[in-house]
Protein backbone atom coordinates (compact mmCIF):
# COMPACT_ATOMS: atom_id res chain seq x y z
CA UNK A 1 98.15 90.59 98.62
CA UNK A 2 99.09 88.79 95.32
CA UNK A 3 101.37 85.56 95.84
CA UNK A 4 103.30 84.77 92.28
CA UNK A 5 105.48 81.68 92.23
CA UNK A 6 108.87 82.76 90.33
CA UNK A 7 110.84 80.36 88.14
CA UNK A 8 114.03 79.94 89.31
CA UNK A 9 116.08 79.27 86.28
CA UNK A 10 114.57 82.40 84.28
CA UNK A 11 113.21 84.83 87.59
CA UNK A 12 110.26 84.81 85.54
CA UNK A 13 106.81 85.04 87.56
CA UNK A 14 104.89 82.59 86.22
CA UNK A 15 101.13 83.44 85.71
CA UNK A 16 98.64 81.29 88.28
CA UNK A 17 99.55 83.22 91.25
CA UNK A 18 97.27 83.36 93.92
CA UNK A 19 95.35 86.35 96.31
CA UNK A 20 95.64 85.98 99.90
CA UNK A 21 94.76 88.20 103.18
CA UNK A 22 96.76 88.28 106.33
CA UNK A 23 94.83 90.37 108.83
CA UNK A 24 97.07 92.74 110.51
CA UNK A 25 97.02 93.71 114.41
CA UNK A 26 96.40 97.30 115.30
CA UNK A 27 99.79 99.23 116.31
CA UNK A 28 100.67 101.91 118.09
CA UNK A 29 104.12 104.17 117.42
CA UNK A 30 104.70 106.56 120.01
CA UNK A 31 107.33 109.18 120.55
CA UNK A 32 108.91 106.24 122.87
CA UNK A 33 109.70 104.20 119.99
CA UNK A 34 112.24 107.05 118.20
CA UNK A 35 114.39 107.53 120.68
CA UNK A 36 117.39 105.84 122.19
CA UNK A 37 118.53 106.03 125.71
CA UNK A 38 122.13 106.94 125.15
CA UNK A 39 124.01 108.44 128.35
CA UNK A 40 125.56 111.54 127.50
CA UNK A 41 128.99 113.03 129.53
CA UNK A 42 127.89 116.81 128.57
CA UNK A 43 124.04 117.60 127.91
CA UNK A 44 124.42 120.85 127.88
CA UNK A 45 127.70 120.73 124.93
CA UNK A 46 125.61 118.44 123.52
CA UNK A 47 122.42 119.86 123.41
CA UNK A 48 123.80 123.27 121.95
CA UNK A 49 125.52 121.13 119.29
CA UNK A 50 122.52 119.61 117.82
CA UNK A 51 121.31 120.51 114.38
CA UNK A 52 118.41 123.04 114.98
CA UNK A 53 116.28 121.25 112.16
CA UNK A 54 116.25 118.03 114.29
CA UNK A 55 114.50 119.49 117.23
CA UNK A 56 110.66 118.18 117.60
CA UNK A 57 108.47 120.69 119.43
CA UNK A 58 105.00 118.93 120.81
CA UNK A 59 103.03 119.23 124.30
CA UNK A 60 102.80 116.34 126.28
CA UNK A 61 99.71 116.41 129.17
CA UNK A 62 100.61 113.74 132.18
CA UNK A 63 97.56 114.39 133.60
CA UNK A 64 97.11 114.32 137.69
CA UNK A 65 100.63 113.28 139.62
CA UNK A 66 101.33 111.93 143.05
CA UNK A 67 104.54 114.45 142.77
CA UNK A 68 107.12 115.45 141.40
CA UNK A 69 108.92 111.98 141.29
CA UNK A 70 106.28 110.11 139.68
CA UNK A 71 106.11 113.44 137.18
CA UNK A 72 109.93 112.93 136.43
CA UNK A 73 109.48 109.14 135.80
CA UNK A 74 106.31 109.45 133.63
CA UNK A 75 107.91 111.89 131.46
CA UNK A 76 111.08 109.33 131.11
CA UNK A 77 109.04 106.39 130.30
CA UNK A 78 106.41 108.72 127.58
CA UNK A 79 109.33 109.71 125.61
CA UNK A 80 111.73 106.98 126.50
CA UNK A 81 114.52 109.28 127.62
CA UNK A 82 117.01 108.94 130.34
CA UNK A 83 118.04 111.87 132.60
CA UNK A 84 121.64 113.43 132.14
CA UNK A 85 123.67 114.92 134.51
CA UNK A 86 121.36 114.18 137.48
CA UNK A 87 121.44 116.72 140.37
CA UNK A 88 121.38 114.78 143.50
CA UNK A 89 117.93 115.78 144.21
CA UNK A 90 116.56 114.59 141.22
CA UNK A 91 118.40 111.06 142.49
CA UNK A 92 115.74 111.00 145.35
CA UNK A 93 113.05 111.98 142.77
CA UNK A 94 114.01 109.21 140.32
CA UNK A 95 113.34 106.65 143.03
């Protein structure tokens, strides 16, 4: 990175500036981090109202599960979603 003092009367950079580096920590984005967890009164009305070019397709292993509860809860906390219209089965599952 280049550090250039600026004159604040004329916004001017002025010519001595300096080179620095600022070591950055590895990161890690996953699907998690673009989504909200927004409740929603009617999935289905909603989900047949979305825009067909903002659906993401992708496969998703979770690898070896207790059950089906820990399943459910593993795929809410990957993506970072939160379940609509819950059955009261899936209640128990959830937990």
């Amino acid at each position: 990175m280049h550090i250039d003092q600026v004159d604040p009367t004329s916004g001017e950079a002025e010519d001595d500036g300096v080179e620095d580096e600022y070591q950055l920590e590895d990161l890690e984005v996953v699907a998690a981090d673009y989504i909200l967890k927004v409740g929603v009164s009617n999935f289905r009305n909603a989900w047949e109202s979305m825009d067909p070019d903002s659906e993401r397709v992708d496969e998703y292993g979770l690898g070896p599960r207790e059950g089906l509860s820990e399943a459910v809860n593993t795929v809410i906390t990957l993506l970072g979603m939160q379940p609509c219209e819950v059955c009261q089965r899936c209640q128990l599952w959830l937990r």
